[in-house]
C-alpha atoms as a PDB file:
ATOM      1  CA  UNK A   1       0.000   0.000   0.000  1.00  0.00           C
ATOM      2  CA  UNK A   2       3.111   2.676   0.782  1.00  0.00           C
ATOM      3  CA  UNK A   3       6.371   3.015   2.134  1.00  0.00           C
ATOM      4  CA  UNK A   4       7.428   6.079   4.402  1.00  0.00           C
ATOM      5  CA  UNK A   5       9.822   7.212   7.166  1.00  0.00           C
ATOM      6  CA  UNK A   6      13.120   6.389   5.996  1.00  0.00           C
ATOM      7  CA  UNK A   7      16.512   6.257   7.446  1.00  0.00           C
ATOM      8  CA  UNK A   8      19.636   6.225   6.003  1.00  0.00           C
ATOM      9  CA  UNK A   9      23.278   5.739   7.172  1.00  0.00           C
ATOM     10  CA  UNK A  10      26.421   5.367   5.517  1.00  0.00           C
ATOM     11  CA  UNK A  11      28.317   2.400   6.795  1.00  0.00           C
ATOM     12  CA  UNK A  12      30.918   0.175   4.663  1.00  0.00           C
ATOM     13  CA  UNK A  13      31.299   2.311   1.428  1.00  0.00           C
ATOM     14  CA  UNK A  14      27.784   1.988   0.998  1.00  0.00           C
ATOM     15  CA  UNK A  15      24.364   4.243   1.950  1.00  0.00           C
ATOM     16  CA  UNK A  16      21.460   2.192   3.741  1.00  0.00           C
ATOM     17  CA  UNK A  17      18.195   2.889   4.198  1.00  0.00           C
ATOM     18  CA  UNK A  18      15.465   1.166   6.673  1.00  0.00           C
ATOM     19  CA  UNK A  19      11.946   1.768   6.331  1.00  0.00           C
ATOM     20  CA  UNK A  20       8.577   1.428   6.615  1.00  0.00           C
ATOM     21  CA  UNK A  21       6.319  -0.629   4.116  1.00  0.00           C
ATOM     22  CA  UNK A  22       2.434   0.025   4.586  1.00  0.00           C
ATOM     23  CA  UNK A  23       0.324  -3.323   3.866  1.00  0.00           C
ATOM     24  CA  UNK A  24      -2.945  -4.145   2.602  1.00  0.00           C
ATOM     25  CA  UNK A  25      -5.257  -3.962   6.496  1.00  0.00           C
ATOM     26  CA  UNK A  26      -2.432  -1.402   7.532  1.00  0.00           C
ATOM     27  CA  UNK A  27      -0.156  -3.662   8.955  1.00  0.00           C
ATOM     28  CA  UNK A  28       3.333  -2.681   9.128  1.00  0.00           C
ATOM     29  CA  UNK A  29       7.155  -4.182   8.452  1.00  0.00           C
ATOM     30  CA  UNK A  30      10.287  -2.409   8.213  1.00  0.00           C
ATOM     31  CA  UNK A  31      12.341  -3.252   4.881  1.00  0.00           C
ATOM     32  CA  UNK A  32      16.118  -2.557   3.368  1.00  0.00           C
ATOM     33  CA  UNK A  33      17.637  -0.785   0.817  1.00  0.00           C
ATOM     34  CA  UNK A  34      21.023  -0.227  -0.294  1.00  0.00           C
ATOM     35  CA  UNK A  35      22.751   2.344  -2.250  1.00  0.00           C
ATOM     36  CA  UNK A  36      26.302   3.023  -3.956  1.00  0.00           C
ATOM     37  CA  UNK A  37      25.980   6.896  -4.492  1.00  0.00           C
ATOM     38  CA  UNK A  38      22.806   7.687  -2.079  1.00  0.00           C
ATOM     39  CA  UNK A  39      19.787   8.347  -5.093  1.00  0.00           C
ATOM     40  CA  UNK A  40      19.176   4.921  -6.252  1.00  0.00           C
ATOM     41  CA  UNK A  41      18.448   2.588  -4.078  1.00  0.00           C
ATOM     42  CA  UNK A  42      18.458  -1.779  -4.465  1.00  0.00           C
ATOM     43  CA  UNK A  43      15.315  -2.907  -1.821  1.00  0.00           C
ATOM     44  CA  UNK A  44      17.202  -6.131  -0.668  1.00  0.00           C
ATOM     45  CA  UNK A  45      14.661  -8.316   0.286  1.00  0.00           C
ATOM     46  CA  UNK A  46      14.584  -8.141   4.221  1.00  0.00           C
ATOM     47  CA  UNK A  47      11.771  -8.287   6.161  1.00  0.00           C
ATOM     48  CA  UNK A  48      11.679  -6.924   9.956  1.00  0.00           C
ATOM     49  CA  UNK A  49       8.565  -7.950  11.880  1.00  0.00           C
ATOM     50  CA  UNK A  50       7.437  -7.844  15.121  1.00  0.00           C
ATOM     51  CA  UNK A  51       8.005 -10.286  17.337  1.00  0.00           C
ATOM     52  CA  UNK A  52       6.829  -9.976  20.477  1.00  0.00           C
ATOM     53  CA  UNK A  53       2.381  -8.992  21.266  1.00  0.00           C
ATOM     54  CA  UNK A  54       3.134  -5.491  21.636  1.00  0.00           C
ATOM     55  CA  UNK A  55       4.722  -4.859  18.270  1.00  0.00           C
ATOM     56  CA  UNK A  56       2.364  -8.105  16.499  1.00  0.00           C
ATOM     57  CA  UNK A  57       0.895  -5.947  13.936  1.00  0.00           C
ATOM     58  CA  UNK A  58       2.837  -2.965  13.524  1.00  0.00           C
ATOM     59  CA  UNK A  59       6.967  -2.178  13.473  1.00  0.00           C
ATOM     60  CA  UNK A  60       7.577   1.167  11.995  1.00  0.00           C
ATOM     61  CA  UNK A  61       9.127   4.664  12.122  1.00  0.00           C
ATOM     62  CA  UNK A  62      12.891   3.612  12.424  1.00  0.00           C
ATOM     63  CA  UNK A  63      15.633   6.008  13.766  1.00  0.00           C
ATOM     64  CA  UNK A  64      19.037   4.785  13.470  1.00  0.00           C
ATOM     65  CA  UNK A  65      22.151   5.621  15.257  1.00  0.00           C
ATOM     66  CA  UNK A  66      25.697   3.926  13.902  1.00  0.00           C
ATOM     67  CA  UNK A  67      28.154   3.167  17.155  1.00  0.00           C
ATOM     68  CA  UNK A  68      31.048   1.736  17.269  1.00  0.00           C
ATOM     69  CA  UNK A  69      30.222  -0.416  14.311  1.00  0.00           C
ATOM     70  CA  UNK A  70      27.029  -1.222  15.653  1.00  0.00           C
ATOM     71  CA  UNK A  71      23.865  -0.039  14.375  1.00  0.00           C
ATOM     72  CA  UNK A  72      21.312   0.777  16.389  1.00  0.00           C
ATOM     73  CA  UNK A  73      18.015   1.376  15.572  1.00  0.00           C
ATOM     74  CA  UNK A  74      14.976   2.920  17.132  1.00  0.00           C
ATOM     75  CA  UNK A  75      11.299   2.332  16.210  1.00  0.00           C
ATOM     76  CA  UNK A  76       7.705   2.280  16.752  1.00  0.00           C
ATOM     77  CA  UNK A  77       5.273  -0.358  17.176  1.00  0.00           C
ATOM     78  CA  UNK A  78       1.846  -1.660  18.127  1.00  0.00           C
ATOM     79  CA  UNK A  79      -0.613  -4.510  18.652  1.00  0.00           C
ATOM     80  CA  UNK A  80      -3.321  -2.858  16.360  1.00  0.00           C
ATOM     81  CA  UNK A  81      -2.876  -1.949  12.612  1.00  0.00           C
ATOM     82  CA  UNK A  82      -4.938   0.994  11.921  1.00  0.00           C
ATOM     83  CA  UNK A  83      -4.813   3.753   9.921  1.00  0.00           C
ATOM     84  CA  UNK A  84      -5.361   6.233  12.334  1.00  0.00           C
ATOM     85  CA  UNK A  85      -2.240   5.685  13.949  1.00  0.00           C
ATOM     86  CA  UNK A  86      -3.950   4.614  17.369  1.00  0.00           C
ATOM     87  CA  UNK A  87      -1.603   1.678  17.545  1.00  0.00           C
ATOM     88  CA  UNK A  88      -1.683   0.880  21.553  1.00  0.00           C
ATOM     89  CA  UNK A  89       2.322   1.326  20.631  1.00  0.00           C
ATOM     90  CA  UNK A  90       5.413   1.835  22.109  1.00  0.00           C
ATOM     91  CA  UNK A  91       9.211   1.868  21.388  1.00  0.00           C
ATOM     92  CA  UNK A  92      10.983  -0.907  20.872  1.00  0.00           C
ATOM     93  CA  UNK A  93      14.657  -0.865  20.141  1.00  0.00           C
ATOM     94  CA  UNK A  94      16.848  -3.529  17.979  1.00  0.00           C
ATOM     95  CA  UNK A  95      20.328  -3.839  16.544  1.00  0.00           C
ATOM     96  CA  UNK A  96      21.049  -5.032  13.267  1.00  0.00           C
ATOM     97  CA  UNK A  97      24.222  -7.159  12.985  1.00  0.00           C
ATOM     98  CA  UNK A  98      25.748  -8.432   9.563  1.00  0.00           C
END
């Protein structure tokens, strides 16, 4: 249905983005892309979904900090996909490793 609130880091001679992908009954996934020069990106087939009841239906809204080599990300999520955005959420917080 739409994809939205990216963010994008530079990390390994690359630029990557994370963000979110809107589905058909409004749940929501975060996805990847990668770039070489930062304009055109390569989605890369990853799928981030909730995994716990709190963030079952909804994982969106990443913010991502790169530390020490780690990156860290930030994002929303919720137990009820719905449009408007009254998600029962809360923040959850991940790092993606290699």
């Amino acid at each position: 249905m739409g994809l939205g609130e990216p963010a994008v880091w530079q990390s390994e001679g690359f630029y990557w983005m994370l963000y979110t992908v809107r589905e058909v009954g409004e749940k929501r996934h975060l996805a990847m892309a990668r770039s070489a020069d930062g304009v055109h990106f390569t989605k890369l087939g990853v799928k981030f979904t909730g995994t716990q009841a709190w963030d079952s239906k909804v994982i969106c809204d990443p913010t991502v900090v790169v530390e020490g080599g780690k990156v860290k990300v930030w994002f929303g999520g919720g137990d009820v996909a719905s449009p408007d955005e009254n998600l029962h959420g809360q923040i959850g917080f991940a790092t993606l490793e290699k």
